[in-house]
Protein backbone atom coordinates (compact mmCIF):
# COMPACT_ATOMS: atom_id res chain seq x y z
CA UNK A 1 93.05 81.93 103.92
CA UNK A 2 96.25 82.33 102.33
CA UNK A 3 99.18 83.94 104.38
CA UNK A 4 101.31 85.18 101.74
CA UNK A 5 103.71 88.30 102.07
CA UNK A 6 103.81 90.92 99.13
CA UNK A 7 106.92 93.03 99.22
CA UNK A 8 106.89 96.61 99.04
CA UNK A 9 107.94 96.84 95.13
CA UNK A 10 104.42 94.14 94.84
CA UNK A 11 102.40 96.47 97.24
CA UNK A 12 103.53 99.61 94.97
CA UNK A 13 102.59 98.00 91.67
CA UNK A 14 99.36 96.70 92.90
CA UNK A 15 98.44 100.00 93.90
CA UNK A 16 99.25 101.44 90.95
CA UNK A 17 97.29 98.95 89.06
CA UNK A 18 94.26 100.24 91.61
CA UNK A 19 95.18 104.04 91.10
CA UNK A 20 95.27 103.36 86.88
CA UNK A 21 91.69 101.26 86.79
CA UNK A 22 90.01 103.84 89.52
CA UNK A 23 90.74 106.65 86.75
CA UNK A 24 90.33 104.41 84.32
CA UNK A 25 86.25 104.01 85.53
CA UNK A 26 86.28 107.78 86.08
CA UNK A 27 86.89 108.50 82.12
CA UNK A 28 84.34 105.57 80.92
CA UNK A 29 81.52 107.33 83.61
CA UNK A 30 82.60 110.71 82.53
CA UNK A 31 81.92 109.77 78.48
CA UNK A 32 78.80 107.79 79.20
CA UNK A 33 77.22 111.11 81.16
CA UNK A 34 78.43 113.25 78.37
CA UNK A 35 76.63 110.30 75.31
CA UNK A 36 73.77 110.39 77.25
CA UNK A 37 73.24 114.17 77.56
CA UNK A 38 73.99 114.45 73.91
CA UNK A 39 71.71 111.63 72.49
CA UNK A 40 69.33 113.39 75.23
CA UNK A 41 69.80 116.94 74.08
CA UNK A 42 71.06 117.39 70.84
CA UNK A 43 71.17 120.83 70.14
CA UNK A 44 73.26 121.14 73.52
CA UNK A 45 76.13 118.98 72.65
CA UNK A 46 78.92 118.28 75.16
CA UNK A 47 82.40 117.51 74.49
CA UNK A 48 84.43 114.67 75.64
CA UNK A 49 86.88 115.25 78.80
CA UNK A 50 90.49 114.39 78.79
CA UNK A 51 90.84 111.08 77.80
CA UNK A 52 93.73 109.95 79.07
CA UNK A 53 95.61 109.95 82.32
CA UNK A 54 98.98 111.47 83.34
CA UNK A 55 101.35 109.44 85.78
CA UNK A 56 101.37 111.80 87.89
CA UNK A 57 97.48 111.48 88.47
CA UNK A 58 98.22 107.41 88.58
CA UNK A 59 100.72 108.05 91.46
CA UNK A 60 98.77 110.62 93.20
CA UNK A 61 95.71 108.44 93.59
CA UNK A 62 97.96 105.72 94.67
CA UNK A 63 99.75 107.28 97.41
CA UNK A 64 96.08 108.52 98.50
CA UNK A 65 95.45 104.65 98.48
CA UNK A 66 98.26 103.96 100.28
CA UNK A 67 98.00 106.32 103.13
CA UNK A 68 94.49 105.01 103.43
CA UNK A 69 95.75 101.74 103.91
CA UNK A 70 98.82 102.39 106.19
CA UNK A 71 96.59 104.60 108.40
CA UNK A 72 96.84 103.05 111.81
């Protein structure tokens, strides 16, 4: 097992990276449900959601991440 110690500014980023590819897999879900309704139902087409995310959403879900992880 490797012992190595991140510093805060590597903690940070990797949670960001976390926060950005947790959205990330909520958009792609969020699309697929919406192409499979349409090709299910086509005269009851849905449009796609936002498809993009703000920083602000990226930081938010990271510092929920975070507390999760500094939670003693």
């Amino acid at each position: 097992m490797s012992t190595s110690n991140k510093t805060g500014y590597e903690i940070r980023a990797d949670l960001l990276c976390l926060a950005e590819g947790i959205l990330s897999g909520n958009i792609q879900r969020e699309n697929e449900a919406v192409h499979v309704h349409n090709d299910t139902f086509p005269n009851d087409k849905r449009p796609l959601g936002e498809q993009y995310m703000s920083v602000e959403e990226v930081i938010s879900t990271a510092r929920v991440l975070n507390d999760f992880v500094t939670e003693k």
